[in-house]
C-alpha atoms as a PDB file:
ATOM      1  CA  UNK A   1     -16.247  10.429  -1.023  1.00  0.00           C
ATOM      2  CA  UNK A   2     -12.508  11.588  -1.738  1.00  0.00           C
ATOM      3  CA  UNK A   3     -11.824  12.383  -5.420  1.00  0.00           C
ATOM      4  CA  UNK A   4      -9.316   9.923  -7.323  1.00  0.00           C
ATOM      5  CA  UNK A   5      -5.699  10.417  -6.258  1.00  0.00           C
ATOM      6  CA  UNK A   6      -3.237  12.056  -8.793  1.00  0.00           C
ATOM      7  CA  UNK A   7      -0.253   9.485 -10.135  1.00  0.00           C
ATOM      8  CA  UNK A   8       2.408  12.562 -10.543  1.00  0.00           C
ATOM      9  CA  UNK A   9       2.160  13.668  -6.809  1.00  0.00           C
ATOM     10  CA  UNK A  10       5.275  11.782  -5.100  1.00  0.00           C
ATOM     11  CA  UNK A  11       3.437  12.116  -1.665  1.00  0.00           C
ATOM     12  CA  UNK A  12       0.355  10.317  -2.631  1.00  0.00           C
ATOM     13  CA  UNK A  13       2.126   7.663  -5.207  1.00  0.00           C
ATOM     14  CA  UNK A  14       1.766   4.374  -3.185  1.00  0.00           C
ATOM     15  CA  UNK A  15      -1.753   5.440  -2.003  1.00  0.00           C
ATOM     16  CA  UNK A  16      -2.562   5.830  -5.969  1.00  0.00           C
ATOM     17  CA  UNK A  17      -1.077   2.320  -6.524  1.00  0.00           C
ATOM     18  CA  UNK A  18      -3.009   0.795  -4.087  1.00  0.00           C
ATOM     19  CA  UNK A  19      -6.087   2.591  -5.408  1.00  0.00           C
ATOM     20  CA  UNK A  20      -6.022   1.955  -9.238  1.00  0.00           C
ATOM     21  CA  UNK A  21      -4.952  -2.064  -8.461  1.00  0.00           C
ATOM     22  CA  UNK A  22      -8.046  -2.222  -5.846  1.00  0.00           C
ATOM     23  CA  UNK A  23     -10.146  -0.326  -8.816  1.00  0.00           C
ATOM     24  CA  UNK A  24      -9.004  -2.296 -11.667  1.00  0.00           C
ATOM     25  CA  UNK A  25      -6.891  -5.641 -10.604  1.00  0.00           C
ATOM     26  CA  UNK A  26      -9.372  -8.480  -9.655  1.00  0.00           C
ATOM     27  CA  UNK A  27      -8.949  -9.360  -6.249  1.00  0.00           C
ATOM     28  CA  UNK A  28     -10.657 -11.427  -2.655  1.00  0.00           C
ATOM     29  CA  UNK A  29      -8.413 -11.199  -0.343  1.00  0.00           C
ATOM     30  CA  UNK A  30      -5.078  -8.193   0.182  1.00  0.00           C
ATOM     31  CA  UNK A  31      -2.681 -10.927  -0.609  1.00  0.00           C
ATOM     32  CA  UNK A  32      -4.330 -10.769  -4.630  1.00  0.00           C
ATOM     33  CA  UNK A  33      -3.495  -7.378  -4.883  1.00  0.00           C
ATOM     34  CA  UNK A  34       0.191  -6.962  -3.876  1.00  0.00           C
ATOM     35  CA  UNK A  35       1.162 -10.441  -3.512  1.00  0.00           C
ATOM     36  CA  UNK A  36       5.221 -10.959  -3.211  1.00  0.00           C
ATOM     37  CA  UNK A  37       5.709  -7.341  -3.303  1.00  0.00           C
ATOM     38  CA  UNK A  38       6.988  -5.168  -0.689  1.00  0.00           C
ATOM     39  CA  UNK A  39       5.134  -2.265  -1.462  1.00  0.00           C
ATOM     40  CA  UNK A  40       2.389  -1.287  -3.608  1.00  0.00           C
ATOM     41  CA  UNK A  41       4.540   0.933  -6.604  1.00  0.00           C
ATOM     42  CA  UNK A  42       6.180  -2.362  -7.182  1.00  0.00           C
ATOM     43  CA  UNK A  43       2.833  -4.736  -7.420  1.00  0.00           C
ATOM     44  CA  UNK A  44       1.349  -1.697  -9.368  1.00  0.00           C
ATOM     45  CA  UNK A  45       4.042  -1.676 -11.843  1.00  0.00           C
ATOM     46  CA  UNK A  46       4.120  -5.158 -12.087  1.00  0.00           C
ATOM     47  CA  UNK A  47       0.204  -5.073 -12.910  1.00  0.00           C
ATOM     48  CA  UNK A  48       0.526  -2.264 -15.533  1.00  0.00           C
ATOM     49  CA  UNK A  49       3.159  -4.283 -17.317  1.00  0.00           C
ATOM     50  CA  UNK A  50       0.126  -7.225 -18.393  1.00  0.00           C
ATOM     51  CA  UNK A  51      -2.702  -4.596 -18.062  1.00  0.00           C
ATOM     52  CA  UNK A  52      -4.938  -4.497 -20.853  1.00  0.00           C
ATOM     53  CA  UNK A  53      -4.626  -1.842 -22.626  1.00  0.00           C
ATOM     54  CA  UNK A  54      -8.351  -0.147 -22.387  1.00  0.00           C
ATOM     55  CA  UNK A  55      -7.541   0.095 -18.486  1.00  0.00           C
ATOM     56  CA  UNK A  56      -4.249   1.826 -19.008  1.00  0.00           C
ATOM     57  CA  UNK A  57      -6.345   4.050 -20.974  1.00  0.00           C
ATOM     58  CA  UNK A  58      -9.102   4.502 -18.639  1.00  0.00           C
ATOM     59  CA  UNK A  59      -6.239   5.339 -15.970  1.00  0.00           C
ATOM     60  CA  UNK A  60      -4.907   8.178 -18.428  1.00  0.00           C
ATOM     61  CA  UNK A  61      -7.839  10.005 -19.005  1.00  0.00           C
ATOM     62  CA  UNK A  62      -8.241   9.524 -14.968  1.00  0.00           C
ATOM     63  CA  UNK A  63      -4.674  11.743 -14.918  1.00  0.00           C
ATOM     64  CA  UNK A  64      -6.106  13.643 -17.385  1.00  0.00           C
ATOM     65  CA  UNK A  65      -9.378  15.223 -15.639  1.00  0.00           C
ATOM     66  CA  UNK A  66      -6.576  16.730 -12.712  1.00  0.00           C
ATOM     67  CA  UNK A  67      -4.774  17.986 -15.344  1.00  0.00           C
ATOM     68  CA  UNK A  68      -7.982  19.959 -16.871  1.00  0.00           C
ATOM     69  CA  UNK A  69      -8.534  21.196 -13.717  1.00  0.00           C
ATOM     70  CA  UNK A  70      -5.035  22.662 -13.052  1.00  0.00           C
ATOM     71  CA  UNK A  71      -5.194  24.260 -16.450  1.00  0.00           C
ATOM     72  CA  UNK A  72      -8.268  25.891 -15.306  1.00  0.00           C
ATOM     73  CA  UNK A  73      -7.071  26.659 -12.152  1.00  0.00           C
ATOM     74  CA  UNK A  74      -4.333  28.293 -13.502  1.00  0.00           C
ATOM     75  CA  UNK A  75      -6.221  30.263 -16.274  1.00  0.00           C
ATOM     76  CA  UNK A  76      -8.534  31.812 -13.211  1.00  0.00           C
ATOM     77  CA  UNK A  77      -5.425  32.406 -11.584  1.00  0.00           C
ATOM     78  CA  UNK A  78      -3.825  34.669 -14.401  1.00  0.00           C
ATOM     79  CA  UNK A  79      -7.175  36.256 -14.779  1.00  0.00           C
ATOM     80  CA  UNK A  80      -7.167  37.490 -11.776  1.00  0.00           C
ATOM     81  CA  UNK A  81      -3.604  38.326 -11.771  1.00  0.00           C
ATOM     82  CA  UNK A  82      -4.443  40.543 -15.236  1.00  0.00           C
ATOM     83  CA  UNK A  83      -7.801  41.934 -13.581  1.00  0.00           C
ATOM     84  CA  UNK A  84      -6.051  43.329 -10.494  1.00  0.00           C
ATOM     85  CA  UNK A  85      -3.020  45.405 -12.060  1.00  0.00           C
END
């Protein structure tokens, strides 16, 4: 399936929202999820503000794994910057 969306891309911001509250909000029916909000950065940051704290954490270390993998995609990147001059 499609890897876990990124919460510092802009473009992809309400699609993470609507991921991480269908992953970690309990929910039946679309109305449990977003509710009175119009859109789903608002119902997301209304969730994080009662959020237990060891799913805020899971959600960081989520972030974290991209991160990783830019710093490794920029470390290849410079390698093979360095190996061709």
């Amino acid at each position: 399936g499609p890897s876990l969306l990124r919460h510092d891309h802009l473009e992809v911001r309400e699609r993470y929202c609507w991921m991480m509250l269908i992953l970690f909000k309990p929910w039946t029916t679309i109305n449990d999820l977003c509710g009175m909000f119009e859109t789903w950065l608002a119902a997301f940051e209304n969730f994080s503000m009662d959020c237990l704290l060891n799913k805020i954490f899971i959600m960081k270390h989520m972030q974290i794994l991209h991160e990783c993998k830019d710093s490794r995609d920029d470390h290849f990147t410079n390698c093979h910057q360095c190996s061709s001059n």
